[in-house]
N, C-alpha and C. Protein backbone atom coordinates (compact mmCIF):
# COMPACT_ATOMS: atom_id res chain seq x y z
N UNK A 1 -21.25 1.11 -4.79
CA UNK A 1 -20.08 1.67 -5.46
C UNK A 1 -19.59 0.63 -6.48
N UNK A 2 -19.39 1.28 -7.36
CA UNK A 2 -19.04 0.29 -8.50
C UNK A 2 -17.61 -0.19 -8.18
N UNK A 3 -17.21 -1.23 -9.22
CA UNK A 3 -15.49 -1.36 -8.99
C UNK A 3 -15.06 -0.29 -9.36
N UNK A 4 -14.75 0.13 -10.69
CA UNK A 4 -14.03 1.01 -10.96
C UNK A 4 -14.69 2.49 -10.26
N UNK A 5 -15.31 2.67 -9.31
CA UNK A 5 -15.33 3.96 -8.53
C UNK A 5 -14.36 3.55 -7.08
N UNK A 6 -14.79 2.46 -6.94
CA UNK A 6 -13.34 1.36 -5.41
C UNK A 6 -12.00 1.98 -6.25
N UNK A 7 -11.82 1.45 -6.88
CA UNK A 7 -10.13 1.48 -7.35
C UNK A 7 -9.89 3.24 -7.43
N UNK A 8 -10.87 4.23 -7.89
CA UNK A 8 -10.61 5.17 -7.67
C UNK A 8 -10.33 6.17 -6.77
N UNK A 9 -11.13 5.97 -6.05
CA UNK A 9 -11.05 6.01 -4.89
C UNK A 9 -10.30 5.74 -4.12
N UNK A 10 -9.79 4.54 -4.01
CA UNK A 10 -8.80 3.73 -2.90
C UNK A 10 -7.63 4.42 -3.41
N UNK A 11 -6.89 4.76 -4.54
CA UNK A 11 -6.06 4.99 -5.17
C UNK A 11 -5.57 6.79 -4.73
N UNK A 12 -6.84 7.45 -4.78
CA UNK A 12 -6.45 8.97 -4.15
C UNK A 12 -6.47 8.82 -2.56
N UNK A 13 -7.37 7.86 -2.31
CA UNK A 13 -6.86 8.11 -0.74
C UNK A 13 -5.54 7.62 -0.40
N UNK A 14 -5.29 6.29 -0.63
CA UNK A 14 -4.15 6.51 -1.04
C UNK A 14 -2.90 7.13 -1.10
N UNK A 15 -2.99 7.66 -2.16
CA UNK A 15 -1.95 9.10 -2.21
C UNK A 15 -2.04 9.72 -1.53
N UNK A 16 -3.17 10.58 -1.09
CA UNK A 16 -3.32 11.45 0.31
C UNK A 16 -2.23 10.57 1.46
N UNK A 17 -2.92 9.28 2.19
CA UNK A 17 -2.05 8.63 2.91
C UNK A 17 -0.59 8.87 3.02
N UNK A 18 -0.22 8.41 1.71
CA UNK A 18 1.17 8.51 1.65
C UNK A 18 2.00 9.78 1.36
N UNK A 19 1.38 10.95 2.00
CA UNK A 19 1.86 12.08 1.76
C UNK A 19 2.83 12.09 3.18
N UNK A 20 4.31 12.56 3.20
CA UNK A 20 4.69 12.01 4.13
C UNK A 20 5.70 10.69 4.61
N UNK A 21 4.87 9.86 3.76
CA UNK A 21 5.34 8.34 4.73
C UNK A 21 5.91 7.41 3.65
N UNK A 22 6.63 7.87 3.06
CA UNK A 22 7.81 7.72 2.07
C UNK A 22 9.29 7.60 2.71
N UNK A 23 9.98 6.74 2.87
CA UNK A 23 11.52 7.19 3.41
C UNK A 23 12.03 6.46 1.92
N UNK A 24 13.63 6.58 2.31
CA UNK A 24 14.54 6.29 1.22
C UNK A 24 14.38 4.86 1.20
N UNK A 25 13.82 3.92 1.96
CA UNK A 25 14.33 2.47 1.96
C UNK A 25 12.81 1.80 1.23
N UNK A 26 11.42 2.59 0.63
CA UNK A 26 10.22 1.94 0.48
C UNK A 26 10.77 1.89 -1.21
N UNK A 27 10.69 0.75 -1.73
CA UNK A 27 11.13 0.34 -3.12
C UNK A 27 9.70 0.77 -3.78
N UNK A 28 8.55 -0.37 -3.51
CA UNK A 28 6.91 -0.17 -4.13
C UNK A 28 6.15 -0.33 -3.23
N UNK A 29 5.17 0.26 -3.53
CA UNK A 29 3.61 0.08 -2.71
C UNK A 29 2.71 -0.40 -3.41
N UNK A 30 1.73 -1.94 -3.07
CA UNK A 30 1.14 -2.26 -4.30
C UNK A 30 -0.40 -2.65 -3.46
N UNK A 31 -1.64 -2.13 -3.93
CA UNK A 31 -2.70 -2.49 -3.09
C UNK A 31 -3.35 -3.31 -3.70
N UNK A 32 -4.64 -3.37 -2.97
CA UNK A 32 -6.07 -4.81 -2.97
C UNK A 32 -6.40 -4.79 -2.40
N UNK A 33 -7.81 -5.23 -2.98
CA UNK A 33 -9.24 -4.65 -1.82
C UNK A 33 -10.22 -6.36 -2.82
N UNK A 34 -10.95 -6.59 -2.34
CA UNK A 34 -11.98 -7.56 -2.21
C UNK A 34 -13.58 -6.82 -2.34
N UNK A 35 -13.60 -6.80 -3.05
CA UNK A 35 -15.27 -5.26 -2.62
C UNK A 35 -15.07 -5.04 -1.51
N UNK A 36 -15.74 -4.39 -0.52
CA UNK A 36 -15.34 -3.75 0.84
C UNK A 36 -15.49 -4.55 1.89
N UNK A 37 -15.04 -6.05 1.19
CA UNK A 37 -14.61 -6.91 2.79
C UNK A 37 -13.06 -6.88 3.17
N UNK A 38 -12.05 -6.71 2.02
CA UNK A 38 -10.66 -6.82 2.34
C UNK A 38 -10.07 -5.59 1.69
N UNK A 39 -8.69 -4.33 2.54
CA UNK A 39 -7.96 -3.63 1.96
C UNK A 39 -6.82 -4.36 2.08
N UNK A 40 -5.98 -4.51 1.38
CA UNK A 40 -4.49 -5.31 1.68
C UNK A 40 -3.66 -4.23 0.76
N UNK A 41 -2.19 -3.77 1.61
CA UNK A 41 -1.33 -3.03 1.57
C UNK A 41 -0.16 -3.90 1.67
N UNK A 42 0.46 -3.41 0.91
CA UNK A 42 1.98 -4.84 0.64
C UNK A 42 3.35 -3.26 0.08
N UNK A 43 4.07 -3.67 1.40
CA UNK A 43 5.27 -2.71 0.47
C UNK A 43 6.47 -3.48 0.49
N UNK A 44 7.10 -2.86 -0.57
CA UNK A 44 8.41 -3.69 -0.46
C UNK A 44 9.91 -2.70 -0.16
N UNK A 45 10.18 -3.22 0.85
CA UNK A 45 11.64 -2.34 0.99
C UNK A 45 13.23 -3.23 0.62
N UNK A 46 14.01 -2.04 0.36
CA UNK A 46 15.37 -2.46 -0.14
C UNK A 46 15.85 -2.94 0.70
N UNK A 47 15.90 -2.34 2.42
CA UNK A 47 16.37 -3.17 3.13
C UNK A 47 15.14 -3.67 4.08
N UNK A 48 15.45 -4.26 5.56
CA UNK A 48 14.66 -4.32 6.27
C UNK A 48 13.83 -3.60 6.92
N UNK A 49 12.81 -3.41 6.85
CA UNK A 49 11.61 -2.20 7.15
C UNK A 49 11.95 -1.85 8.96
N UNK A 50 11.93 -0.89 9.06
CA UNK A 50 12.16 -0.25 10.64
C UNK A 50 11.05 -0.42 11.32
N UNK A 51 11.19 -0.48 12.52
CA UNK A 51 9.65 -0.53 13.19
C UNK A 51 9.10 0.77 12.96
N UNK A 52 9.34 1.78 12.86
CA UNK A 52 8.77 3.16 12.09
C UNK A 52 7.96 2.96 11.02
N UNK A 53 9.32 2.40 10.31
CA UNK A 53 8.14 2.13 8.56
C UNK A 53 7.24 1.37 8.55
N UNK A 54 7.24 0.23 9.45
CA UNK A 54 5.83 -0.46 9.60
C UNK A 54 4.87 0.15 10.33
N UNK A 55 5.06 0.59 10.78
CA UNK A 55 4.13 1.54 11.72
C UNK A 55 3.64 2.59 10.92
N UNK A 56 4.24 3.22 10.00
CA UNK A 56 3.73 4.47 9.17
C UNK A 56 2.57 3.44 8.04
N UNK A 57 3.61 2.43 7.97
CA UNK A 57 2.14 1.63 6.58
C UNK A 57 1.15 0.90 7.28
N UNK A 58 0.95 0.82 8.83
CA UNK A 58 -0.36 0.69 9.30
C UNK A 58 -0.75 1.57 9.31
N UNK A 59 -0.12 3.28 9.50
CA UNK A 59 -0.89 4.56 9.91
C UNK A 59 -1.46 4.47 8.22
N UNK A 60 -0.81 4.52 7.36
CA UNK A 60 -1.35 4.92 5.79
C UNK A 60 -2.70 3.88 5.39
N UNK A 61 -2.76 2.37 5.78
CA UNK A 61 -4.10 1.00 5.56
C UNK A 61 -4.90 2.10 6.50
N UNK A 62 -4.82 2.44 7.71
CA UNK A 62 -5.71 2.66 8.42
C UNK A 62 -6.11 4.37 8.31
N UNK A 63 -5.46 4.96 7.25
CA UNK A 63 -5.89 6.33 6.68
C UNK A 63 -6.82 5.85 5.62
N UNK A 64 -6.50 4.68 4.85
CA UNK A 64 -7.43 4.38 3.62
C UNK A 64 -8.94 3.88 4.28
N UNK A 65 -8.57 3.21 5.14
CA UNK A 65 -9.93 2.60 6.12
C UNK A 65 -10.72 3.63 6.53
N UNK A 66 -10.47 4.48 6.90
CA UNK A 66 -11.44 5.84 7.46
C UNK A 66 -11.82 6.64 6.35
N UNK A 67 -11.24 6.16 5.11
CA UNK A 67 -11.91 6.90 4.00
C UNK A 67 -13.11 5.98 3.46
N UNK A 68 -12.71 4.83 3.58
CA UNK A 68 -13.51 3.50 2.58
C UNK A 68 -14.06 2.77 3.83
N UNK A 69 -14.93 2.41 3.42
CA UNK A 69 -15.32 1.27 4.59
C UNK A 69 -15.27 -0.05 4.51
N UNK A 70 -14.13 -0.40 3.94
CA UNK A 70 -13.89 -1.83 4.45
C UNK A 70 -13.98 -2.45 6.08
N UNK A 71 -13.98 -3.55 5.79
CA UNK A 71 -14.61 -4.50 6.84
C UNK A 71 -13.11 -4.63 7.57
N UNK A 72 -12.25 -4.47 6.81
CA UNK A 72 -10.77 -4.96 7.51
C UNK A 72 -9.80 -4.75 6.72
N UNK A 73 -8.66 -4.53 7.14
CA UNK A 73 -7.15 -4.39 6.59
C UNK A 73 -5.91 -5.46 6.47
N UNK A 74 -4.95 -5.23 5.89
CA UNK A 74 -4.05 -6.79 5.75
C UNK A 74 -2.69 -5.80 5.43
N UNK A 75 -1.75 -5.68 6.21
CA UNK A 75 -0.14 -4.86 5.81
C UNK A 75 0.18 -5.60 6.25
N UNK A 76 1.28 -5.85 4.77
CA UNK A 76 2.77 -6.68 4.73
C UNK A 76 3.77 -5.31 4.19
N UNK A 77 4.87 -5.60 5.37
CA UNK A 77 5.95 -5.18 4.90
C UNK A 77 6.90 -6.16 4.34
N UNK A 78 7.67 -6.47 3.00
CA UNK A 78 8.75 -7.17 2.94
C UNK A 78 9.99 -6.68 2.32
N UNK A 79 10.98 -7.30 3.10
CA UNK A 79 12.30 -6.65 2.53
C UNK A 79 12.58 -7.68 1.19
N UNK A 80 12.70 -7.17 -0.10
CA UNK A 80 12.73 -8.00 -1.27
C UNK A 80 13.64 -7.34 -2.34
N UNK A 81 14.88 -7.58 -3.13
CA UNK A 81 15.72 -7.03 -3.79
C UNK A 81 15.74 -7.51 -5.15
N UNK A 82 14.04 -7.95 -5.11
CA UNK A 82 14.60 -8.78 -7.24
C UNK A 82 14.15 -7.92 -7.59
N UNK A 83 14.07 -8.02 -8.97
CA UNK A 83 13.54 -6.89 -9.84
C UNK A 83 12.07 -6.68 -9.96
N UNK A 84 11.88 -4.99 -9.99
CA UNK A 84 10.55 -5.08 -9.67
C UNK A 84 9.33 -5.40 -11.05
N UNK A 85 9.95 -6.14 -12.00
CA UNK A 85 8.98 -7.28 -12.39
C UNK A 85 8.45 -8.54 -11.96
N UNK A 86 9.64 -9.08 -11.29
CA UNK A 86 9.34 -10.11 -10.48
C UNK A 86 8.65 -10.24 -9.25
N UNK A 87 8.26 -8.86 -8.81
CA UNK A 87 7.56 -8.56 -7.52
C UNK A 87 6.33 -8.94 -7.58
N UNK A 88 5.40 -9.72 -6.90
CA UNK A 88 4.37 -10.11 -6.43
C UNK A 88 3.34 -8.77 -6.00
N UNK A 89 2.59 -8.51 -7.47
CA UNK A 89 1.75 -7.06 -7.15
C UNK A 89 0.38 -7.53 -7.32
N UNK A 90 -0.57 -6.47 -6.52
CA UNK A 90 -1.35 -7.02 -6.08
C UNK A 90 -2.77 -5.71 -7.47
N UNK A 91 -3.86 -5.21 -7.46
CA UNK A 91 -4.26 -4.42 -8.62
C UNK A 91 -3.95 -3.56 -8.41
N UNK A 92 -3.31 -2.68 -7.71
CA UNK A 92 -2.44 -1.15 -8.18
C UNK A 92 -0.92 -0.92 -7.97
N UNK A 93 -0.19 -0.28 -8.28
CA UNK A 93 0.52 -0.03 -8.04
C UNK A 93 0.23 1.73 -7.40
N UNK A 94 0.69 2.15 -5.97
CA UNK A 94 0.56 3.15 -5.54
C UNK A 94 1.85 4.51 -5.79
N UNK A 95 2.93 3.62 -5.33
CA UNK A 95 4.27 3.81 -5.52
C UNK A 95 5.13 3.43 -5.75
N UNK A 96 6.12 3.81 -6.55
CA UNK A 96 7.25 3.07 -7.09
C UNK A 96 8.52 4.08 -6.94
N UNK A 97 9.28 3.47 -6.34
CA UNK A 97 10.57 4.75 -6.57
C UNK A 97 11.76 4.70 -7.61
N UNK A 98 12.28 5.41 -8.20
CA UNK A 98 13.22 5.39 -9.26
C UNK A 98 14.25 4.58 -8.99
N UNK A 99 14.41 3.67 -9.99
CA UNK A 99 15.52 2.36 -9.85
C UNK A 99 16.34 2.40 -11.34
């Protein structure tokens, strides 16, 4: 699989994933993958992530994993309030909510 068929890919599954597993408090969702040794999922919330919401963004890494076959997964949740230029993104942006 080429890169740009990875990023495509990862990107609709992805979305599929996150159908659902959106609440009011997920600011962005920003992914990365390594060719198919690393998926890494990084979200950032306004406030502190619930044990729910972390739990829904392992259910969503581990919806992308059963699509892709990476070797392994990496979710960070962080609670972070700068601006989302200053946010630490990783090659996609999945989601972003209106600010």
């Amino acid at each position: 699989m080429t890169e740009r068929e990875l990023s495509i890919n990862v990107r609709l599954s992805c979305q599929r994933a996150l159908c659902g597993a959106i609440t009011p408090n997920v600011r962005l969702i920003t992914v990365g993958w390594n060719n198919l040794d690393l998926f890494h999922l990084r979200a950032y919330f306004g406030e502190a992530p619930t044990d729910d919401e972390v739990d829904e963004m392992d259910a969503v890494s581990t919806e992308v994993i059963s699509d892709i076959p990476f070797e392994r997964d990496k979710v960070e949740c962080l609670m972070d309030t700068r601006l989302r230029k200053d946010l630490d993104l990783l090659k996609a942006i999945v989601y972003a909510s209106k600010e």
